[in-house]
C-alpha atoms as a PDB file:
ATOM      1  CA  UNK A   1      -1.089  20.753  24.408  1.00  0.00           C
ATOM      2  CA  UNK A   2      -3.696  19.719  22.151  1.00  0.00           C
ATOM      3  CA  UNK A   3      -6.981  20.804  21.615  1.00  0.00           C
ATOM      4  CA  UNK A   4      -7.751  17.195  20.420  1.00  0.00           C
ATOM      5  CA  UNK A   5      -9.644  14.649  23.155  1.00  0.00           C
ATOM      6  CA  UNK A   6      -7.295  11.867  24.394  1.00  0.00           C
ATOM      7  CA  UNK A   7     -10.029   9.474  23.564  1.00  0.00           C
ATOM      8  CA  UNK A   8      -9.982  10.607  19.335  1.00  0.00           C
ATOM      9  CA  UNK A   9      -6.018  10.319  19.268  1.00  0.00           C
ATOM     10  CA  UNK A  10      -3.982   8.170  17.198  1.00  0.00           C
ATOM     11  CA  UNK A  11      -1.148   6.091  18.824  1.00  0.00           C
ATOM     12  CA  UNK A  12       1.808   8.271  17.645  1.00  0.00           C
ATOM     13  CA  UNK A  13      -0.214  11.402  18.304  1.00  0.00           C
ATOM     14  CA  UNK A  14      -0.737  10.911  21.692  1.00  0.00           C
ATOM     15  CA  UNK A  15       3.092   9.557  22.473  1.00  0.00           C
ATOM     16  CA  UNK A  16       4.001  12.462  20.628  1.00  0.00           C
ATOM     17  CA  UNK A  17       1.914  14.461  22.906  1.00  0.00           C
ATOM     18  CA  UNK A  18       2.999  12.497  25.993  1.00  0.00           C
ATOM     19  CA  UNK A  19       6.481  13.235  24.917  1.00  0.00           C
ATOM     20  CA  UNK A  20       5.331  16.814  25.204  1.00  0.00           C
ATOM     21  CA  UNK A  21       3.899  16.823  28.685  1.00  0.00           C
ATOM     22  CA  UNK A  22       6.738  14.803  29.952  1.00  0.00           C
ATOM     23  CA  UNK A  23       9.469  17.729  28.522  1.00  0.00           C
ATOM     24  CA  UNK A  24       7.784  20.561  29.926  1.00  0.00           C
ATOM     25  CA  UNK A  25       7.239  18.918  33.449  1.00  0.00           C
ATOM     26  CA  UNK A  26      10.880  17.626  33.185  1.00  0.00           C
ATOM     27  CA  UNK A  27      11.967  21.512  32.608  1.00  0.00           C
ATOM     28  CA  UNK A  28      10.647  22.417  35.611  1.00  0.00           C
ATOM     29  CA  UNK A  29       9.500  25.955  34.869  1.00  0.00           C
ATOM     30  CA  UNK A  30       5.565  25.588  34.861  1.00  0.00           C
ATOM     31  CA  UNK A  31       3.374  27.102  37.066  1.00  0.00           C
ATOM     32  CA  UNK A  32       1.874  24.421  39.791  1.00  0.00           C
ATOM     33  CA  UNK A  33      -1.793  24.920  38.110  1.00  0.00           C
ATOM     34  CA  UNK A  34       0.226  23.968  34.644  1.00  0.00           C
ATOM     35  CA  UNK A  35       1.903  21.084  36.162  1.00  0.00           C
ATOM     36  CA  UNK A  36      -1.293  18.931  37.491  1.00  0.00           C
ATOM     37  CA  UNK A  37      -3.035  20.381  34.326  1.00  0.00           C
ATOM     38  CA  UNK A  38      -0.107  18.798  32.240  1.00  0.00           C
ATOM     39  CA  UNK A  39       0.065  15.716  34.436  1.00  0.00           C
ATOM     40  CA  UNK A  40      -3.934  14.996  34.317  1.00  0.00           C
ATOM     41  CA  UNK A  41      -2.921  15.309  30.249  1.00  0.00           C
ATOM     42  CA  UNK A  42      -0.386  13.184  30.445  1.00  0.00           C
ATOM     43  CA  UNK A  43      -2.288  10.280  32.335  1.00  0.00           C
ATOM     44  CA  UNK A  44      -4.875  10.783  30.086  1.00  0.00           C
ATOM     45  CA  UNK A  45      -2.022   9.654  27.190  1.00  0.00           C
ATOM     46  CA  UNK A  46      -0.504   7.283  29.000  1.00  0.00           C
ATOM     47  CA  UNK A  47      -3.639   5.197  28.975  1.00  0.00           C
ATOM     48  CA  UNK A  48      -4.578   5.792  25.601  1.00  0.00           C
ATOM     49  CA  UNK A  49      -1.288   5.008  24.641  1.00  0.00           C
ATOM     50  CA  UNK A  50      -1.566   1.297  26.608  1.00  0.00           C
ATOM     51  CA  UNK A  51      -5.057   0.837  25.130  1.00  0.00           C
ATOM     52  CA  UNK A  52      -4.259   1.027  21.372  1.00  0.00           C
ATOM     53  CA  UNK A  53      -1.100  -0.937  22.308  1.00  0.00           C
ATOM     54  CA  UNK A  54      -3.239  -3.690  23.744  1.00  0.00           C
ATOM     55  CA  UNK A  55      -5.620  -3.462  20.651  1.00  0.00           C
ATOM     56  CA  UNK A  56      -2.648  -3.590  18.514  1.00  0.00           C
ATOM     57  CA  UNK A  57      -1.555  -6.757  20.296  1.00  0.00           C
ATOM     58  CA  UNK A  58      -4.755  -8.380  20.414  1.00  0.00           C
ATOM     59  CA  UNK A  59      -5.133  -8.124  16.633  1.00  0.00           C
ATOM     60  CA  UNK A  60      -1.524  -9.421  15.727  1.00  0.00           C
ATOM     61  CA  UNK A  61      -2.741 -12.777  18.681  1.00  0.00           C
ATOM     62  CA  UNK A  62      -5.573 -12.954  16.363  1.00  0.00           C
ATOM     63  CA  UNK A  63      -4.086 -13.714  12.886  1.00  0.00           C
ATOM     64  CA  UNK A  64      -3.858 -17.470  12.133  1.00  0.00           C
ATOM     65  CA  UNK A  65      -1.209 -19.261  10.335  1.00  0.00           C
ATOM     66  CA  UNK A  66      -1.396 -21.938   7.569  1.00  0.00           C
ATOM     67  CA  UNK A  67       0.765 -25.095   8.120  1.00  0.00           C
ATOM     68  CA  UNK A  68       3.885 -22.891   6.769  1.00  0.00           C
ATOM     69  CA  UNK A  69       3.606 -20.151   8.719  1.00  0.00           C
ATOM     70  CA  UNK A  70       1.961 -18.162   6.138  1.00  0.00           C
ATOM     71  CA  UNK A  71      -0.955 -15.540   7.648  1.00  0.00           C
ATOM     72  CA  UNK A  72      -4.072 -16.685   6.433  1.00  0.00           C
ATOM     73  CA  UNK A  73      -6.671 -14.770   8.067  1.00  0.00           C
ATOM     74  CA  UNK A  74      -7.969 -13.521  11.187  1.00  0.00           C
ATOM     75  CA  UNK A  75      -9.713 -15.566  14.518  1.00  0.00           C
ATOM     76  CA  UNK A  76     -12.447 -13.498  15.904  1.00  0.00           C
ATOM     77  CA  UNK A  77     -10.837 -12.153  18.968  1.00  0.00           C
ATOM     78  CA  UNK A  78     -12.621 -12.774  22.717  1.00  0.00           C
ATOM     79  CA  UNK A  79     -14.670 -10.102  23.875  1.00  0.00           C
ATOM     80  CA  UNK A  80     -14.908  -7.954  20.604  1.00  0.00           C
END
């Protein structure tokens, strides 16, 4: 596990992470303590995870197109 807080992790190093968690409670061969340690961790990721993804989508809703098709900027998204 990383030292790192979920909340300062990139996308890909958290699913990386996640991955992690998921392996070593999948193995079966972790103390309980370890195992609700590892799945607080990985509920931690799992959210971080599904908040950048929703940022990520967010952004991509927000970029108009000319009469082409061609990106031409952004909209200011709701709520940000």
């Amino acid at each position: 596990m990383s030292d790192t807080p979920v909340s300062e992790m990139t996308f890909e190093d958290a699913m990386r992470e996640l991955e992690a968690v998921v392996d070593q409670l999948e193995q079966g061969d972790v103390a309980l303590d370890a195992s609700i340690a590892l799945y607080e961790r990985g509920a931690a990721l799992k959210k971080r995870c599904e908040e950048e993804l929703k940022r990520a989508e967010e952004k991509v809703a927000a970029i108009t197109l000319d009469a082409e098709g061609n990106p031409t900027g952004t909209k200011p998204a709701e709520g940000l």
